[in-house]
Protein backbone atom coordinates (compact mmCIF):
# COMPACT_ATOMS: atom_id res chain seq x y z
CA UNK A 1 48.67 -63.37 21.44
CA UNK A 2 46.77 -60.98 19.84
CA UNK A 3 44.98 -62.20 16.78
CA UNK A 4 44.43 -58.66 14.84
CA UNK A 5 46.82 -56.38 15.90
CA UNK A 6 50.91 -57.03 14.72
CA UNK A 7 53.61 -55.27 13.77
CA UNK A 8 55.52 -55.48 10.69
CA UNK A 9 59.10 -55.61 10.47
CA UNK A 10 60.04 -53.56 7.31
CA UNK A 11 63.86 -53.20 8.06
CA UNK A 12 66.13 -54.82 10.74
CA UNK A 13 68.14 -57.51 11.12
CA UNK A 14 67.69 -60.54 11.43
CA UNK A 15 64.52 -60.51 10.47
CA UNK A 16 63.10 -60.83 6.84
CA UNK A 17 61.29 -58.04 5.69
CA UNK A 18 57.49 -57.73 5.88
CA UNK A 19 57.72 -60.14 8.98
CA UNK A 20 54.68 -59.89 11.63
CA UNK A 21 54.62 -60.68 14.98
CA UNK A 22 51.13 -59.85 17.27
CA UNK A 23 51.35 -57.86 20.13
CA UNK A 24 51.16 -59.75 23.63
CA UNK A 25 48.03 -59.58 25.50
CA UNK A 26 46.61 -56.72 27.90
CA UNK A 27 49.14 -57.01 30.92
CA UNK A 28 51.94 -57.97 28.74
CA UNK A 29 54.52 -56.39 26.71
CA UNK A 30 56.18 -56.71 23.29
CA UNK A 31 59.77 -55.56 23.94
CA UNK A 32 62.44 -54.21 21.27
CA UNK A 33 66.27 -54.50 22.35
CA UNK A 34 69.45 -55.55 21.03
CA UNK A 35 69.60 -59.60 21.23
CA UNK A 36 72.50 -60.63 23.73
CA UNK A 37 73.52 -63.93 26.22
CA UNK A 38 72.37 -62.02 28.83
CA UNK A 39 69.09 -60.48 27.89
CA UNK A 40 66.01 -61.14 25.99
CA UNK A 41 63.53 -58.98 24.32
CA UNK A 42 60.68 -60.37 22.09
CA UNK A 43 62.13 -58.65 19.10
CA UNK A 44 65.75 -58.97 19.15
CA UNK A 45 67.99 -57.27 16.49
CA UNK A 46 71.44 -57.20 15.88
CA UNK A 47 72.59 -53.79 15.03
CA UNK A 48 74.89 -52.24 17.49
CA UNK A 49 73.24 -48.98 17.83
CA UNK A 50 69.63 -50.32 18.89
CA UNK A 51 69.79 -50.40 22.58
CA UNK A 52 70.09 -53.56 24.80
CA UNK A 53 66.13 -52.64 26.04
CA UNK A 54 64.94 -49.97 23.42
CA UNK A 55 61.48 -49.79 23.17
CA UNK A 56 57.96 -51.31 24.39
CA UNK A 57 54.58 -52.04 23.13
CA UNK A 58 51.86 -52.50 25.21
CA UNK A 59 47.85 -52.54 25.45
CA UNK A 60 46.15 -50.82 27.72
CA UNK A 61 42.25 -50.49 27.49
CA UNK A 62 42.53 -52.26 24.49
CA UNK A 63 44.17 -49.78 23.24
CA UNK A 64 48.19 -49.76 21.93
CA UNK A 65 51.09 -47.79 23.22
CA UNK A 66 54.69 -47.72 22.29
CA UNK A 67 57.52 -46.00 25.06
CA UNK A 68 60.56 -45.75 24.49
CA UNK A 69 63.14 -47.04 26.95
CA UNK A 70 65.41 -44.46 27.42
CA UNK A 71 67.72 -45.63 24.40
CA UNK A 72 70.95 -44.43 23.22
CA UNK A 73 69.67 -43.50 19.85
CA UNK A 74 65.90 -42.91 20.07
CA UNK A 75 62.69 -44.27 19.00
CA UNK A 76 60.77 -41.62 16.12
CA UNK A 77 57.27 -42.32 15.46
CA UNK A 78 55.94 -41.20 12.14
CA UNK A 79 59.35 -39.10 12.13
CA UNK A 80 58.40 -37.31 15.77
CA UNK A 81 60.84 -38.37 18.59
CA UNK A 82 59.15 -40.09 21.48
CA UNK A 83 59.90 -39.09 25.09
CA UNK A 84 61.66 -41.89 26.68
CA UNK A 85 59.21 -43.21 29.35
CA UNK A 86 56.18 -42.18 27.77
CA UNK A 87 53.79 -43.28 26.55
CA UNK A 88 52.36 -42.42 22.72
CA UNK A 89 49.04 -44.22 21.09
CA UNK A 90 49.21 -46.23 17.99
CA UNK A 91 46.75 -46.22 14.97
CA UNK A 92 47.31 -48.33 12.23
CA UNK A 93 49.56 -47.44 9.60
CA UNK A 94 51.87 -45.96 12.07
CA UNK A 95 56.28 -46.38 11.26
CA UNK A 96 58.44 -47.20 13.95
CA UNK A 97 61.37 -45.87 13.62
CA UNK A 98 64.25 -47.18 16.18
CA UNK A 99 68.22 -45.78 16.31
CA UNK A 100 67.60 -43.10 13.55
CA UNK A 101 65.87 -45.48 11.22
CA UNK A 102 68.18 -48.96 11.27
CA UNK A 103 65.47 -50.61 12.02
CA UNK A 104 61.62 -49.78 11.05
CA UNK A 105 58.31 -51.13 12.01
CA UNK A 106 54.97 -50.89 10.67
CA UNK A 107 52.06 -51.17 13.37
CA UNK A 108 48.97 -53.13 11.78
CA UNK A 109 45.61 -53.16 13.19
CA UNK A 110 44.24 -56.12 10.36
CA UNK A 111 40.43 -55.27 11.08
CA UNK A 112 40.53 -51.46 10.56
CA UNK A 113 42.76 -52.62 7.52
CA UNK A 114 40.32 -54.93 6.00
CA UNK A 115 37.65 -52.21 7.11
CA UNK A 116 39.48 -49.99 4.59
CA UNK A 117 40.31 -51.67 2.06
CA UNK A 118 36.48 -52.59 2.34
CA UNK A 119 35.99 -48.98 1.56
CA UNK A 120 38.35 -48.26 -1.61
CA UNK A 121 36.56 -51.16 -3.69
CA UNK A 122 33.17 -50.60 -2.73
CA UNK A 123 33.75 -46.56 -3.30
CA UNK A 124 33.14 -44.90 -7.09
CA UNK A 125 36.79 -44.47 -8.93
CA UNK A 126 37.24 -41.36 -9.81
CA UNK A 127 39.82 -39.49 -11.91
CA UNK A 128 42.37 -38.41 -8.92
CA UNK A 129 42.01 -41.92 -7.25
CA UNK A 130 43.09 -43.93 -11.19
CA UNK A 131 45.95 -41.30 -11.20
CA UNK A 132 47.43 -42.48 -7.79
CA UNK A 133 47.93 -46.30 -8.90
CA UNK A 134 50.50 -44.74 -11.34
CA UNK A 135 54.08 -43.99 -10.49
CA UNK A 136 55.97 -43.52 -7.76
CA UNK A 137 54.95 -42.23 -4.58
CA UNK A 138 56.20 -41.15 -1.02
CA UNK A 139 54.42 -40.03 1.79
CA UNK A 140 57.53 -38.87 4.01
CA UNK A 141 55.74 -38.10 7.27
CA UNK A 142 54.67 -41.60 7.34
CA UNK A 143 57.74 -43.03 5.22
CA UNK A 144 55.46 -44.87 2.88
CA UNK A 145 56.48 -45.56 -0.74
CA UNK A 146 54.21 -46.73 -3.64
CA UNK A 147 55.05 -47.78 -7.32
CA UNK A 148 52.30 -48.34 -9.71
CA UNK A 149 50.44 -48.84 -6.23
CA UNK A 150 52.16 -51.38 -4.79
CA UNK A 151 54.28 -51.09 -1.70
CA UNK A 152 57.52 -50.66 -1.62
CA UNK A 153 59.69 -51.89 1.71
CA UNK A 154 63.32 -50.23 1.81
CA UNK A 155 65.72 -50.54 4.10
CA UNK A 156 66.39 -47.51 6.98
CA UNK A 157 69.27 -46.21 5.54
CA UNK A 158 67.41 -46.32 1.60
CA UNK A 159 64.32 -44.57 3.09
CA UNK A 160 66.11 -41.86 4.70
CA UNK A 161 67.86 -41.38 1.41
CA UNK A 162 64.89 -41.50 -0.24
CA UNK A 163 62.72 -39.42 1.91
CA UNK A 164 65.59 -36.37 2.35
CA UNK A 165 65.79 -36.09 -1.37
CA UNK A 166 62.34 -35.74 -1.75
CA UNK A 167 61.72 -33.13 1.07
CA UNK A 168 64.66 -30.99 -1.16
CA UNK A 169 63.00 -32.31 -4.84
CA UNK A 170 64.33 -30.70 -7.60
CA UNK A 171 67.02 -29.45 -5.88
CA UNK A 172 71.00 -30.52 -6.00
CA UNK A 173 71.65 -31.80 -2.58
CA UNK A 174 75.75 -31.75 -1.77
CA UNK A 175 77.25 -35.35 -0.56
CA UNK A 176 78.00 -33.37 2.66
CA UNK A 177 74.50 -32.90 3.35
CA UNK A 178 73.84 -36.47 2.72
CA UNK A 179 76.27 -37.79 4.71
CA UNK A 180 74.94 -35.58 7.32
CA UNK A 181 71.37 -36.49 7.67
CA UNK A 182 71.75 -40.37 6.65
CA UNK A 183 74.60 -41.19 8.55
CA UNK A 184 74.15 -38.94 12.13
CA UNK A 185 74.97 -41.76 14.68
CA UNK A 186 78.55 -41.50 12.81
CA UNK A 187 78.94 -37.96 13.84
CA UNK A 188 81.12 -37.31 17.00
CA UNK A 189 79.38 -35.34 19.69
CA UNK A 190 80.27 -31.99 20.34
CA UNK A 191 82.26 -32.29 17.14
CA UNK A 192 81.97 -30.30 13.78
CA UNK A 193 83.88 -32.83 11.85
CA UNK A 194 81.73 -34.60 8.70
CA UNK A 195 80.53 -38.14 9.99
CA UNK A 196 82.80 -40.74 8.59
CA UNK A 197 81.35 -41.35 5.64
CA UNK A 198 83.30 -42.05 2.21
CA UNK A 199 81.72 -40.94 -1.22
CA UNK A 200 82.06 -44.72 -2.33
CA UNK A 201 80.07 -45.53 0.41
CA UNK A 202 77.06 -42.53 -0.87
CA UNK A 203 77.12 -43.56 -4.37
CA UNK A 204 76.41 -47.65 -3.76
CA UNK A 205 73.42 -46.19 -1.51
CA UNK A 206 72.25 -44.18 -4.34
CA UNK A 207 72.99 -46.85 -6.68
CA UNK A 208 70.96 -49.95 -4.82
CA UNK A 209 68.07 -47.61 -4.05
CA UNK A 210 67.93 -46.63 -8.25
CA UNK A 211 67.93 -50.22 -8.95
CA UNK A 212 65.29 -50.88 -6.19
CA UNK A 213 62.65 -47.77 -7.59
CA UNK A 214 63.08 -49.81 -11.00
CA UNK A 215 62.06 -47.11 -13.51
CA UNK A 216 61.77 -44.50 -11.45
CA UNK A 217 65.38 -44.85 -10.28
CA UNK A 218 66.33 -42.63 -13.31
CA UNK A 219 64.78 -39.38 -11.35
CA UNK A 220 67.55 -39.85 -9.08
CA UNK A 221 70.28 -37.76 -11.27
CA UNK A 222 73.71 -37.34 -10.42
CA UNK A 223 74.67 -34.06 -10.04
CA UNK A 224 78.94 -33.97 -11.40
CA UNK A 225 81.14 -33.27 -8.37
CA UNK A 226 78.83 -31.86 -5.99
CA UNK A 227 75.97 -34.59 -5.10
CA UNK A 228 72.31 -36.00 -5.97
CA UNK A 229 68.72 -34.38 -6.99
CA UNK A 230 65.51 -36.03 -6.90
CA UNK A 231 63.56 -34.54 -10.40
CA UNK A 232 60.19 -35.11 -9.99
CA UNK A 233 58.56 -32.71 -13.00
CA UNK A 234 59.60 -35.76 -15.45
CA UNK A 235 59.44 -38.84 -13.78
CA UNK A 236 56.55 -38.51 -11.17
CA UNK A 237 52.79 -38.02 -11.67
């Protein structure tokens, strides 16, 4: 057990959100895969479109690695797809993203953490750092989401929302596009057929991610028979 570096579990059932479990030892490693009666991983989820072995975390040098396992639906991290079978190096603050986002993961190294938190109190407070405990913000290559400077942990499915409206901000994004890039592991290969998505289904997303921004949900604004559209000019700093 490793007594600094963990990851935390920030969607993906069963677990609770904002779980942490340490990496294993130099030698060892901390395996991802879809829980079953015949096979084990250290972090076994439920959802049927993580992989029965998906992904890996290991040390070597002292330093951490994550490979993916050849799984059905990938392994993204920081939004890049990995390779399967090789290897890509971790720093702290990095999001795991496994099967298109279903489940995420937050690796945590806690001493360069404390190191920089160390930093931002000792450091003079200027203008542009007050201004960025206030409102809501996203950081979509790294899928990180503030309010009022606190973090905010969504689920896969609410990030992606989340994230896609904000890379088309101030736009009207259609409820065919949505369905499109939240929902791809519905979409039949080799197909040009919509993935099977219903507009009841898009609208409780959008509605449990408004009540989960609080007041910011109002930027999300509905857009009549066509879709959604993030507006940021009114709602975020």
């Amino acid at each position: 057990m490793n007594e600094s570096l963990y990851i935390r579990i920030e969607a993906g059932d069963p677990y609770d959100t904002g779980s942490l479990i340490p990496l294993k030892p130099e030698g060892e490693v901390l395996s991802f895969g879809r829980s079953s009666h015949t096979q084990e991983t250290d972090v076994s989820l439920i959802s049927p479109y993580v992989s029965r072995m998906h992904a890996e975390i290991f040390l070597q040098e002292s330093v951490p690695f994550i490979r993916d396992l050849d799984s059905k639906h990938g392994t993204e991290l920081n939004n890049e797809k990995l390779e399967a079978g090789i290897p890509k190096q971790l720093q702290s603050g990095d999001v795991i993203s496994l099967a298109k986002g279903v489940v995420l993961i937050t690796y945590l190294n806690m001493k360069t953490a404390e190191a920089d938190l160390t930093m931002e109190f000792t450091s003079p407070i200027t203008s542009s750092e007050t201004k960025i405990t206030n409102g809501l913000h996203i950081i979509p290559e790294r899928r990180q989401i503030t309010i009022d400077g606190d973090p905010l942990f969504l689920s896969g499915k609410h990030t992606d929302l989340l994230v896609f409206l904000y890379r088309k901000r101030n736009q009207a994004v259609s409820s065919d596009e949505i369905k499109i890039h939240i929902w791809p592991e519905r979409m039949v290969a080799g197909s040009y057929e919509l993935p099977d998505v219903g507009n009841d289904e898009i609208n409780a997303l959008v509605y449990r991610l408004r009540k989960k921004l609080g007041p910011y949900g109002e930027a999300i604004v509905t857009v009549p028979r066509y879709g959604y559209m993030l507006q940021l000019d009114k709602h975020l700093p």
